[in-house]
C-alpha atoms as a PDB file:
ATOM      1  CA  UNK A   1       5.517   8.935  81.716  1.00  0.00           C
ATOM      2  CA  UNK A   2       6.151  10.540  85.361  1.00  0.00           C
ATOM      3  CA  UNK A   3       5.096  13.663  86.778  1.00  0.00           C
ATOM      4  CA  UNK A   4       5.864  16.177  89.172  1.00  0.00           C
ATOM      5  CA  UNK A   5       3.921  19.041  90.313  1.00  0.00           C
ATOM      6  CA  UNK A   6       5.609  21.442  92.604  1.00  0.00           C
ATOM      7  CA  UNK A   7       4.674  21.625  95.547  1.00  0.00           C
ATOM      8  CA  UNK A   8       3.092  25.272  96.292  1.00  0.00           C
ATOM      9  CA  UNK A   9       0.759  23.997  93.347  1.00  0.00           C
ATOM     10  CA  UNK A  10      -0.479  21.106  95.246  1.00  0.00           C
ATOM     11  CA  UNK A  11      -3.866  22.354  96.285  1.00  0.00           C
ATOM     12  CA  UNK A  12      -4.965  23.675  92.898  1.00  0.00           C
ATOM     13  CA  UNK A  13      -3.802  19.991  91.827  1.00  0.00           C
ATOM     14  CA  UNK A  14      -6.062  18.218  94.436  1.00  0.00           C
ATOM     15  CA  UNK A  15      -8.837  20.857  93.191  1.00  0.00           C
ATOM     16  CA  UNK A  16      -8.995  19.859  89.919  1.00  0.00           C
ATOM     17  CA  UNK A  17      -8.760  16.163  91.048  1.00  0.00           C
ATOM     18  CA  UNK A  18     -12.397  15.835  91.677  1.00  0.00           C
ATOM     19  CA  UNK A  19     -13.546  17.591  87.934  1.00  0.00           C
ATOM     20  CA  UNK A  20     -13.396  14.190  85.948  1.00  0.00           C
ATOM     21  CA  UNK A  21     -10.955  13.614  82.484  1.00  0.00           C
ATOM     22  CA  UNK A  22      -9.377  17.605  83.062  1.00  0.00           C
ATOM     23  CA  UNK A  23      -8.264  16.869  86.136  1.00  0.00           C
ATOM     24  CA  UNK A  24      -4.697  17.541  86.271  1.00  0.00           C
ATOM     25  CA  UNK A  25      -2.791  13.649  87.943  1.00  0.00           C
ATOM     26  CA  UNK A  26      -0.742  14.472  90.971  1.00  0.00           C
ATOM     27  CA  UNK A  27       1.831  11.300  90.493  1.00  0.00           C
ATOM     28  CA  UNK A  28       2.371   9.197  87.292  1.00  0.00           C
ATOM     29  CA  UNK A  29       5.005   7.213  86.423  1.00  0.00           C
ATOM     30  CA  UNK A  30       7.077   8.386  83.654  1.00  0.00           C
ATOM     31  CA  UNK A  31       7.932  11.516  82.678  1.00  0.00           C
ATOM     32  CA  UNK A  32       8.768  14.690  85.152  1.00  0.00           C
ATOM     33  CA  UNK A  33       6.164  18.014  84.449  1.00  0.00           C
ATOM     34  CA  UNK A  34       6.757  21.204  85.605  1.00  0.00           C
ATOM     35  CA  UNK A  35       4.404  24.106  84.433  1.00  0.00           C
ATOM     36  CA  UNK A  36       5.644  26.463  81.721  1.00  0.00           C
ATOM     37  CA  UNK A  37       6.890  29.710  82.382  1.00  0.00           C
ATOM     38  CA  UNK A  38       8.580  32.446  80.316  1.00  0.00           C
ATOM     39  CA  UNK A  39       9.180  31.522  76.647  1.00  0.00           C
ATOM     40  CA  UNK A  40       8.362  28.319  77.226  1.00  0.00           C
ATOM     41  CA  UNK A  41       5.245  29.127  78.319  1.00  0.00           C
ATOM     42  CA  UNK A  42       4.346  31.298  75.641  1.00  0.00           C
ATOM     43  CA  UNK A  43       5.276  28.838  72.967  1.00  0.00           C
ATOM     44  CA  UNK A  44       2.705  26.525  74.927  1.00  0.00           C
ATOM     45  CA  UNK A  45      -0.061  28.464  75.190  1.00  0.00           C
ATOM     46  CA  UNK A  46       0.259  29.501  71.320  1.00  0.00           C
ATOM     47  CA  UNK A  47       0.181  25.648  70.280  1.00  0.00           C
ATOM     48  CA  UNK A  48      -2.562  25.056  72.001  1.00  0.00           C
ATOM     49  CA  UNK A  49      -4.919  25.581  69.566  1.00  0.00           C
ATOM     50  CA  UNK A  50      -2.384  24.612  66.709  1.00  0.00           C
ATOM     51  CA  UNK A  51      -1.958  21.358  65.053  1.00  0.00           C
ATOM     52  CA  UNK A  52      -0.499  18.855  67.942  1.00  0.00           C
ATOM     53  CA  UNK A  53       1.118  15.683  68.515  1.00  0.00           C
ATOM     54  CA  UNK A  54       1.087  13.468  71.617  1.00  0.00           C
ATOM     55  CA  UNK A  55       3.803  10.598  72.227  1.00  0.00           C
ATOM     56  CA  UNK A  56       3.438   7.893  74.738  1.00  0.00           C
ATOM     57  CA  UNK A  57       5.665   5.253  75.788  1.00  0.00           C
ATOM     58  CA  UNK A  58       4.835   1.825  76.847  1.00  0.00           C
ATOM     59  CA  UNK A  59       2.465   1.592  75.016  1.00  0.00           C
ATOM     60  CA  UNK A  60       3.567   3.467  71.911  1.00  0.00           C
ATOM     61  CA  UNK A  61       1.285   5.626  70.664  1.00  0.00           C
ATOM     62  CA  UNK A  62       1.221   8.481  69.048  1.00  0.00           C
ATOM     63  CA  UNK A  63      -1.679  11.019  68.245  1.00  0.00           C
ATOM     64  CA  UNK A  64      -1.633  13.730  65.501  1.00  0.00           C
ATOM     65  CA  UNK A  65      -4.199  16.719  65.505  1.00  0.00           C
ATOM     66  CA  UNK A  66      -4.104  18.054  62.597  1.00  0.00           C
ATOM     67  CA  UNK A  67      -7.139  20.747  61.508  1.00  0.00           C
ATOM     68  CA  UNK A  68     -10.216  18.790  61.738  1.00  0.00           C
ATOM     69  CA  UNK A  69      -8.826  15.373  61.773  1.00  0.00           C
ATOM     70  CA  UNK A  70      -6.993  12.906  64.536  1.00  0.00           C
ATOM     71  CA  UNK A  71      -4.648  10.170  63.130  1.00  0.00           C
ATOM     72  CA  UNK A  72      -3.712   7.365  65.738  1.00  0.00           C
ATOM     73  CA  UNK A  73      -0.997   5.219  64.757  1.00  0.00           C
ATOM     74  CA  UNK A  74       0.663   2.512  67.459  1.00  0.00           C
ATOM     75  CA  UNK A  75       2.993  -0.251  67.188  1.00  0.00           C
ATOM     76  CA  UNK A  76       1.457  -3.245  65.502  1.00  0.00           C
ATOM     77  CA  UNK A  77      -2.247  -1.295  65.778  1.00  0.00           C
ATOM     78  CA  UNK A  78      -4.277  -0.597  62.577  1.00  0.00           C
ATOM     79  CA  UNK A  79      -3.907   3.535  61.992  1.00  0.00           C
ATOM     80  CA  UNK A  80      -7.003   5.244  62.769  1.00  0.00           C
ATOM     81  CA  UNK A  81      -8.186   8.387  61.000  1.00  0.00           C
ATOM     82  CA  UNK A  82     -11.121  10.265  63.085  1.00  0.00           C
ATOM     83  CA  UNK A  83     -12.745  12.937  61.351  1.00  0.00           C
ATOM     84  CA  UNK A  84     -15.892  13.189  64.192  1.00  0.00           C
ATOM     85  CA  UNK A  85     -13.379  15.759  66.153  1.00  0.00           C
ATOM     86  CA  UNK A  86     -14.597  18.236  68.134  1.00  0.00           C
ATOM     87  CA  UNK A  87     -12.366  21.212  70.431  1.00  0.00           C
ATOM     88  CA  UNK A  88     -12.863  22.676  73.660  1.00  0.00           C
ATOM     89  CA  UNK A  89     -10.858  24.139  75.726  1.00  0.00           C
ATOM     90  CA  UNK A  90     -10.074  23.710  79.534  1.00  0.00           C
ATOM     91  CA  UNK A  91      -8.542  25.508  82.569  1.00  0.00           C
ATOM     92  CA  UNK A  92      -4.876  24.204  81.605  1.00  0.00           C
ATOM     93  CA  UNK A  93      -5.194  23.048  78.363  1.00  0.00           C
ATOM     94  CA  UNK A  94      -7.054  21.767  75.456  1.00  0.00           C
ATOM     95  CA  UNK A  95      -9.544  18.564  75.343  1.00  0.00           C
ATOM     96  CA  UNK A  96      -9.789  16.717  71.610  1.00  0.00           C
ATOM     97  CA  UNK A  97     -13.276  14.315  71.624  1.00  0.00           C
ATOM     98  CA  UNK A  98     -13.051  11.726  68.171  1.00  0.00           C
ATOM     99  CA  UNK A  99     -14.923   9.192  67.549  1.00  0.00           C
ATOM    100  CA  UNK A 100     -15.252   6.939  64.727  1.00  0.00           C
ATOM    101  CA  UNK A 101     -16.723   3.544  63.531  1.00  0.00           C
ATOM    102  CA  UNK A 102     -14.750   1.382  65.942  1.00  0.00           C
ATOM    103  CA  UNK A 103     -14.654   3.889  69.116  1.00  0.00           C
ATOM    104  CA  UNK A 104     -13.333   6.711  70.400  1.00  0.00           C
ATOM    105  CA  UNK A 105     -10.529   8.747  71.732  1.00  0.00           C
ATOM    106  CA  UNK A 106      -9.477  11.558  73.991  1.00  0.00           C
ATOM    107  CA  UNK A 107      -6.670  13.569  74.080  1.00  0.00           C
ATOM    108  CA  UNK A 108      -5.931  16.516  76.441  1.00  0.00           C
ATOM    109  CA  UNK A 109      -3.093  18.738  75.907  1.00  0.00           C
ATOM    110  CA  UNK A 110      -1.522  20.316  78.622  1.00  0.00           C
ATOM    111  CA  UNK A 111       0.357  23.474  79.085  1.00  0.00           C
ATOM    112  CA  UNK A 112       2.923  21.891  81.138  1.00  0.00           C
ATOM    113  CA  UNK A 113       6.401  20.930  80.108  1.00  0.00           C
ATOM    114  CA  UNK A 114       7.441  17.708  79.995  1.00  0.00           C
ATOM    115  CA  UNK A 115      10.505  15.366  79.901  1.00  0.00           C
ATOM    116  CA  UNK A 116      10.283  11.597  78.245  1.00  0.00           C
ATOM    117  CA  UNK A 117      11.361   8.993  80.739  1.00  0.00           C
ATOM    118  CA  UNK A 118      13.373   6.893  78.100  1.00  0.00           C
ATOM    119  CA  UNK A 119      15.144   9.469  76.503  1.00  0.00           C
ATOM    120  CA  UNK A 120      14.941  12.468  78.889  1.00  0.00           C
ATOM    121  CA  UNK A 121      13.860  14.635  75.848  1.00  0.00           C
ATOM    122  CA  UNK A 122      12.100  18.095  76.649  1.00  0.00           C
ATOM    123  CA  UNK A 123       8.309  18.873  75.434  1.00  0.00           C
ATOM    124  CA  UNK A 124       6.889  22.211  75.781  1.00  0.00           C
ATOM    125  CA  UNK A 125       3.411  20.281  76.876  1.00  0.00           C
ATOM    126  CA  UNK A 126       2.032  17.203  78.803  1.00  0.00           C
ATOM    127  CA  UNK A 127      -0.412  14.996  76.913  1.00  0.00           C
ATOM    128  CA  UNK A 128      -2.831  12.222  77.691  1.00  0.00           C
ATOM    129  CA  UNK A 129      -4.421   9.842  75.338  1.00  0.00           C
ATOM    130  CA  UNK A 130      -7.614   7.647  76.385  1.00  0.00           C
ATOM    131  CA  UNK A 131      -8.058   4.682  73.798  1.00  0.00           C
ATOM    132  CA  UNK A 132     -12.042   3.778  73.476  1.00  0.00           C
ATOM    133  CA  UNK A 133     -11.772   3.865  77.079  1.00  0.00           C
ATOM    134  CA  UNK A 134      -8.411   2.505  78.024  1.00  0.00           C
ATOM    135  CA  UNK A 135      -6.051   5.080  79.618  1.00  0.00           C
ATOM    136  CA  UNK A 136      -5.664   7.640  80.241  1.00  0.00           C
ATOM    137  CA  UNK A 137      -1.908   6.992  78.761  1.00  0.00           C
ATOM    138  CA  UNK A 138       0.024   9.862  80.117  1.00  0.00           C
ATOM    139  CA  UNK A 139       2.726  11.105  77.620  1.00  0.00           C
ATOM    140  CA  UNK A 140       4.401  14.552  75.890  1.00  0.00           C
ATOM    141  CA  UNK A 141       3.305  16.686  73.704  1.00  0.00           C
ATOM    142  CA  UNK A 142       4.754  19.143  71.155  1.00  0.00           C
ATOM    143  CA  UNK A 143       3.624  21.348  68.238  1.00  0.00           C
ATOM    144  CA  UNK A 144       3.327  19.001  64.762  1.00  0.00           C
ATOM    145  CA  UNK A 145       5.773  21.897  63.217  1.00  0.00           C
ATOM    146  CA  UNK A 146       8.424  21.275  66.062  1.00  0.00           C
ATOM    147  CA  UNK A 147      10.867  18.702  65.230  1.00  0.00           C
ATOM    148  CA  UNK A 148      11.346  15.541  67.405  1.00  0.00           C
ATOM    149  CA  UNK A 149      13.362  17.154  70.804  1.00  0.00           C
ATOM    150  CA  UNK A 150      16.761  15.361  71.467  1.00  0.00           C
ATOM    151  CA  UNK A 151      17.933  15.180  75.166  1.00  0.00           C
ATOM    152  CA  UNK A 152      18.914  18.243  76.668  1.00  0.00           C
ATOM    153  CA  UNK A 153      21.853  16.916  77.676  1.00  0.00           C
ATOM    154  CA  UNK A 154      22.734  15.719  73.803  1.00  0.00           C
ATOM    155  CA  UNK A 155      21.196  18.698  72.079  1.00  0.00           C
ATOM    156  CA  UNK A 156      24.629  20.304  71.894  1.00  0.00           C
ATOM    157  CA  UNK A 157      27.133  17.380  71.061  1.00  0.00           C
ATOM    158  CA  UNK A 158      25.035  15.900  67.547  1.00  0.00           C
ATOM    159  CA  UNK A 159      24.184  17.470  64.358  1.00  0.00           C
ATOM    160  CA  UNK A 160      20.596  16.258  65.077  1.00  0.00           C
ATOM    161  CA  UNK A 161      20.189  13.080  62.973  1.00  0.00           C
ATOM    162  CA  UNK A 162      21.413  10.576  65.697  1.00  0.00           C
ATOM    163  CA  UNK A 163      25.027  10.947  64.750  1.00  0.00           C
ATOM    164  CA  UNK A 164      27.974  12.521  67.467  1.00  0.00           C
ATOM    165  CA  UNK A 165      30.288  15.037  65.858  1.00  0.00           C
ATOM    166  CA  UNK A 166      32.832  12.580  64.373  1.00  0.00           C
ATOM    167  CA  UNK A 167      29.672  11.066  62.524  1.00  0.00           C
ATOM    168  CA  UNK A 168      30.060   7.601  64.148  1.00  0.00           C
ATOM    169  CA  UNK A 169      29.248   6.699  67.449  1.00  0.00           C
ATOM    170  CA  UNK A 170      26.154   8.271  69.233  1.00  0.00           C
ATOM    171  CA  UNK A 171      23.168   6.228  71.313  1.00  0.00           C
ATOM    172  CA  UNK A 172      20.346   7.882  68.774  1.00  0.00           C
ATOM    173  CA  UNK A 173      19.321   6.302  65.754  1.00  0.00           C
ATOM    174  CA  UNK A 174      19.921   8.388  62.933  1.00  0.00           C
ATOM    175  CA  UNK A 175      16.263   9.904  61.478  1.00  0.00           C
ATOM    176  CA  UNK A 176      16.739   8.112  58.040  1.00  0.00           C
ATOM    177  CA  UNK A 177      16.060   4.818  60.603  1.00  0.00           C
ATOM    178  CA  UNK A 178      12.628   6.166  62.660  1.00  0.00           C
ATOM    179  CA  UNK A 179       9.633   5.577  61.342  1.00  0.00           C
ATOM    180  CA  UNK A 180       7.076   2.282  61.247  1.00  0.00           C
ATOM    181  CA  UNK A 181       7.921  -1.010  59.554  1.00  0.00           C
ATOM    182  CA  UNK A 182       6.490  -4.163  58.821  1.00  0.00           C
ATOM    183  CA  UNK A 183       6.738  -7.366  57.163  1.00  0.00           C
ATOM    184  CA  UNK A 184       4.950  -6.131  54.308  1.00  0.00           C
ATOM    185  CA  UNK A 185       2.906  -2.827  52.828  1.00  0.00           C
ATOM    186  CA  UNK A 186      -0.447  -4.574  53.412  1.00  0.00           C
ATOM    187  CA  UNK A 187       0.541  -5.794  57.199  1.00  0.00           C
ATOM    188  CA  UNK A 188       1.076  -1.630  58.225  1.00  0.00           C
ATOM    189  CA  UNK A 189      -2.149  -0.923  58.707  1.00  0.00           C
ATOM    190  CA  UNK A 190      -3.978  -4.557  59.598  1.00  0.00           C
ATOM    191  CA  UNK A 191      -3.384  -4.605  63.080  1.00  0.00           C
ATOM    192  CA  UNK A 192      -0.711  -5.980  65.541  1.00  0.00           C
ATOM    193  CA  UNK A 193       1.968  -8.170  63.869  1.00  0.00           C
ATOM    194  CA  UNK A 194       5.062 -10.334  64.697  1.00  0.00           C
ATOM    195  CA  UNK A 195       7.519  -8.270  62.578  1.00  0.00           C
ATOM    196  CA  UNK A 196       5.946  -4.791  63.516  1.00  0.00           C
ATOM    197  CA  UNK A 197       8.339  -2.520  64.155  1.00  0.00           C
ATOM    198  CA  UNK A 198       8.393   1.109  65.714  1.00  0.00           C
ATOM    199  CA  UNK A 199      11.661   2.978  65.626  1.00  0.00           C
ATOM    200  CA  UNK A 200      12.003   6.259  67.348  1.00  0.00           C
ATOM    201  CA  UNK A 201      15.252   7.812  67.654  1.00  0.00           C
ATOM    202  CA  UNK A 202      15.547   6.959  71.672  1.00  0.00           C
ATOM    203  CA  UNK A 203      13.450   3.379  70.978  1.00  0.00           C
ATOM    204  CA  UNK A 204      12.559   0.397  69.191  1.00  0.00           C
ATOM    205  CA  UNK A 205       9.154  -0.882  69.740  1.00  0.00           C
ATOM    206  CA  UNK A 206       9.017  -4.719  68.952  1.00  0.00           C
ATOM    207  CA  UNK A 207       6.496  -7.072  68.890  1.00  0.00           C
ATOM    208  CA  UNK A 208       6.769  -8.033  72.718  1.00  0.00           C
ATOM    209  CA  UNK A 209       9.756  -6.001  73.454  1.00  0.00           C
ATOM    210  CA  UNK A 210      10.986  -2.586  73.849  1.00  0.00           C
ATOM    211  CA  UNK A 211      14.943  -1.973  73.208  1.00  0.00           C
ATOM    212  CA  UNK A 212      16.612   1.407  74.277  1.00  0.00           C
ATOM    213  CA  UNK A 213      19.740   2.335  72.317  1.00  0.00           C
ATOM    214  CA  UNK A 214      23.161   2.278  74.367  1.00  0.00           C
ATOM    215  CA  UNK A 215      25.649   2.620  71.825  1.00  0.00           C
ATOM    216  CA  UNK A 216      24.692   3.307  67.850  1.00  0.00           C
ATOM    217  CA  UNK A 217      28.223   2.987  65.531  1.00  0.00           C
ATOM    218  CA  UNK A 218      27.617   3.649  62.082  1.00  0.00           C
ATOM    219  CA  UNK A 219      29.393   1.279  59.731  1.00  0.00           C
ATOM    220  CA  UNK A 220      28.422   2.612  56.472  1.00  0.00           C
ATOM    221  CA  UNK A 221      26.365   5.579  55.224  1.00  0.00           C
ATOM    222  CA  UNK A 222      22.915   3.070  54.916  1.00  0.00           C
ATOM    223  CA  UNK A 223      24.365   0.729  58.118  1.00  0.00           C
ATOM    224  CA  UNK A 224      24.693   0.986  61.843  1.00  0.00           C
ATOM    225  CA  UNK A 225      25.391  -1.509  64.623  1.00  0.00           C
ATOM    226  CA  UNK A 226      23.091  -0.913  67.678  1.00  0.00           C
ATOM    227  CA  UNK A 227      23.848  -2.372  71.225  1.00  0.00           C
ATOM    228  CA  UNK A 228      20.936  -1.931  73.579  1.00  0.00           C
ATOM    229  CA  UNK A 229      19.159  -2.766  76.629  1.00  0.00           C
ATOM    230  CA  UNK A 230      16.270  -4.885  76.426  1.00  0.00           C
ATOM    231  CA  UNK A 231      12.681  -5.305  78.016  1.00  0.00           C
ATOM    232  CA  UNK A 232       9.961  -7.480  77.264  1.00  0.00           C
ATOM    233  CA  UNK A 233       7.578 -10.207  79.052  1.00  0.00           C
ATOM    234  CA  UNK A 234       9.107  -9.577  82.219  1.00  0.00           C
ATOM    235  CA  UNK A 235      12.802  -9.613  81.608  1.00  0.00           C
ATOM    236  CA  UNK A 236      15.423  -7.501  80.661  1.00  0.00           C
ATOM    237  CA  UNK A 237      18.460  -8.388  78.564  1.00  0.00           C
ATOM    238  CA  UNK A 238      21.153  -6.526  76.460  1.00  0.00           C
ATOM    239  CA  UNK A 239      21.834  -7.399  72.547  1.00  0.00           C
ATOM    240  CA  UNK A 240      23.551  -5.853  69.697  1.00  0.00           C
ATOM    241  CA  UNK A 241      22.092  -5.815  65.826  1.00  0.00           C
ATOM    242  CA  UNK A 242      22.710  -4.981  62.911  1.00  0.00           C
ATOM    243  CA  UNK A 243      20.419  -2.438  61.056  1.00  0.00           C
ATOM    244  CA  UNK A 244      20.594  -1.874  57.451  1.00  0.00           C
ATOM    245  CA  UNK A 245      18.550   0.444  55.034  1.00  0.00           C
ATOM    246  CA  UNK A 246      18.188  -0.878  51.637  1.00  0.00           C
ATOM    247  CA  UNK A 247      16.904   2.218  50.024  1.00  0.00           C
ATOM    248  CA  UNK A 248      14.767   4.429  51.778  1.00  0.00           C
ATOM    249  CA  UNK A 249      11.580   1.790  52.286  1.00  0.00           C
ATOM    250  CA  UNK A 250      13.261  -1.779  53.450  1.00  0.00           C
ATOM    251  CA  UNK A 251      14.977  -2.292  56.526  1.00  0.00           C
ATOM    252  CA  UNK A 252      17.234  -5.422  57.304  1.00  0.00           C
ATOM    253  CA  UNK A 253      18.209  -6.403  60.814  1.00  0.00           C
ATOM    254  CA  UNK A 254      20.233  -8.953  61.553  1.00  0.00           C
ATOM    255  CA  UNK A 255      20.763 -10.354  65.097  1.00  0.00           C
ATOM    256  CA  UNK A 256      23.913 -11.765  66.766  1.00  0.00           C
ATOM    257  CA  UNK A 257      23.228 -15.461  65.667  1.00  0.00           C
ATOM    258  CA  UNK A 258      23.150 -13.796  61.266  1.00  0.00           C
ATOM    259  CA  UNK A 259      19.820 -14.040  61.105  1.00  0.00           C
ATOM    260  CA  UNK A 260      18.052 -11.900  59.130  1.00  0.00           C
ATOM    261  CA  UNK A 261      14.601 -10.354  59.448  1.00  0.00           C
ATOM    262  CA  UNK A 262      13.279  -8.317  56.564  1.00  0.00           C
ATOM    263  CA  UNK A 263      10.115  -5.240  56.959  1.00  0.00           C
ATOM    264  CA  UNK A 264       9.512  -2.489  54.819  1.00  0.00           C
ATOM    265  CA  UNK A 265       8.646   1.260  55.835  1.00  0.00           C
ATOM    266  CA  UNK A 266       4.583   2.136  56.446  1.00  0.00           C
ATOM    267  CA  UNK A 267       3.360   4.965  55.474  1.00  0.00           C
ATOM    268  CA  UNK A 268       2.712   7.468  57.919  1.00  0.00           C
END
């Protein structure tokens, strides 16, 4: 994620620099912040101390506050449920501590809005994740009621589920597609696999690649062909597949060669 900070607010930034994990970053790379004002704002400040959910890209993770509890799901990662949670607030923000029997985690919420540097989708906050001590991962944030934000520049031209108007060509995967799959039930949640999957609708998370959709053309109402541009290991690459849902719970893609790679949904 990247970050900008204007610049009249440039000495409160360096002030907060020196006051450890609160500290608000001056540069990041990723996603542009700008602090809230107005509605915005207002919306920000009031989910503060509602349930939350913080999104990170590269790596994928993704952190849900919900009451007393954090769930931390990532691509190919075991899920982890932390009940040990405990709330304070900061100057800007709010400051989850969890621990549980393999670590811990922090995640600071922000009230600064945010843009997602892969899909240039709008948050109302800024959030940072810090993995039993790796991180911080800098990412967005938005309330756990507030559906997934499409790019501001797209929010007007689809109905919302990844489709344009005519219902056939858009470069968002439709939301029957997003969620995590794996080769099997009993791979979701025992760590990083091969075949684990992480589809959002402005990304797939692969194994050892991330993909970023250029062109989605639905074929049928359960089948869409997906062109994309490619990163992973050092390289970058463009490929089209084939995505098909068989049901609601397996998923079927088939690459440009016919071969076929089956995973099933995960629960979330």
């Amino acid at each position: 994620m990247r970050y900008r900070i204007p610049h009249l607010l440039l000495p409160a930034a360096l002030l907060l620099a020196g006051c450890g994990p609160d500290a608000a970053p001056t540069e990041t790379d990723g996603a542009a912040v700008t602090p809230g004002s107005g509605t915005g704002a207002s919306a920000a400040g009031d989910a503060l101390e509602d349930d939350v959910i913080v999104l990170t890209n590269e790596p994928f993770w993704q952190a849900t506050v919900a009451g007393g509890t954090v769930v931390l799901q990532g691509v190919g990662a075991a899920e982890r449920r932390f009940t040990d949670v405990r709330t304070s607030m900061t100057a800007d923000g709010r400051r989850i501590d969890a621990t549980d029997a393999a670590g811990d985690l922090v995640v600071i919420v922000r009230k600064m809005r945010c843009e997602d540097d892969m899909s240039g989708a709008r948050f109302p906050m800024t959030g940072l994740l810090t993995i039993d001590g790796q991180g911080p991962y800098r990412g967005c944030a938005r309330p756990a009621a507030m559906p997934l934000p499409m790019p501001a520049d797209e929010a007007g031209e689809t109905d919302g589920a990844g489709k344009a108007e005519d219902g056939t060509v858009s470069d968002r995967l439709p939301a029957r597609f997003v969620g995590r799959w794996d080769a099997a039930a009993e791979r979701c949640n025992a760590g990083r696999g091969e075949l684990a999957l992480w589809i959002r609708p402005d990304a797939l998370q692969f194994y050892e690649s991330t993909a970023t959709p250029v062109r989605v053309r639905a074929t049928e109402d359960h089948s869409l062909q997906l062109d994309a541009r490619y990163a992973g290991e050092g390289d970058t690459w463009t490929d089209t597949r084939t995505l098909t849902l068989e049901g609601d719970d397996v998923l079927l893609v088939e690459d440009a060669m016919g071969n076929v790679t089956r995973r099933v949904r995960c629960e979330t």
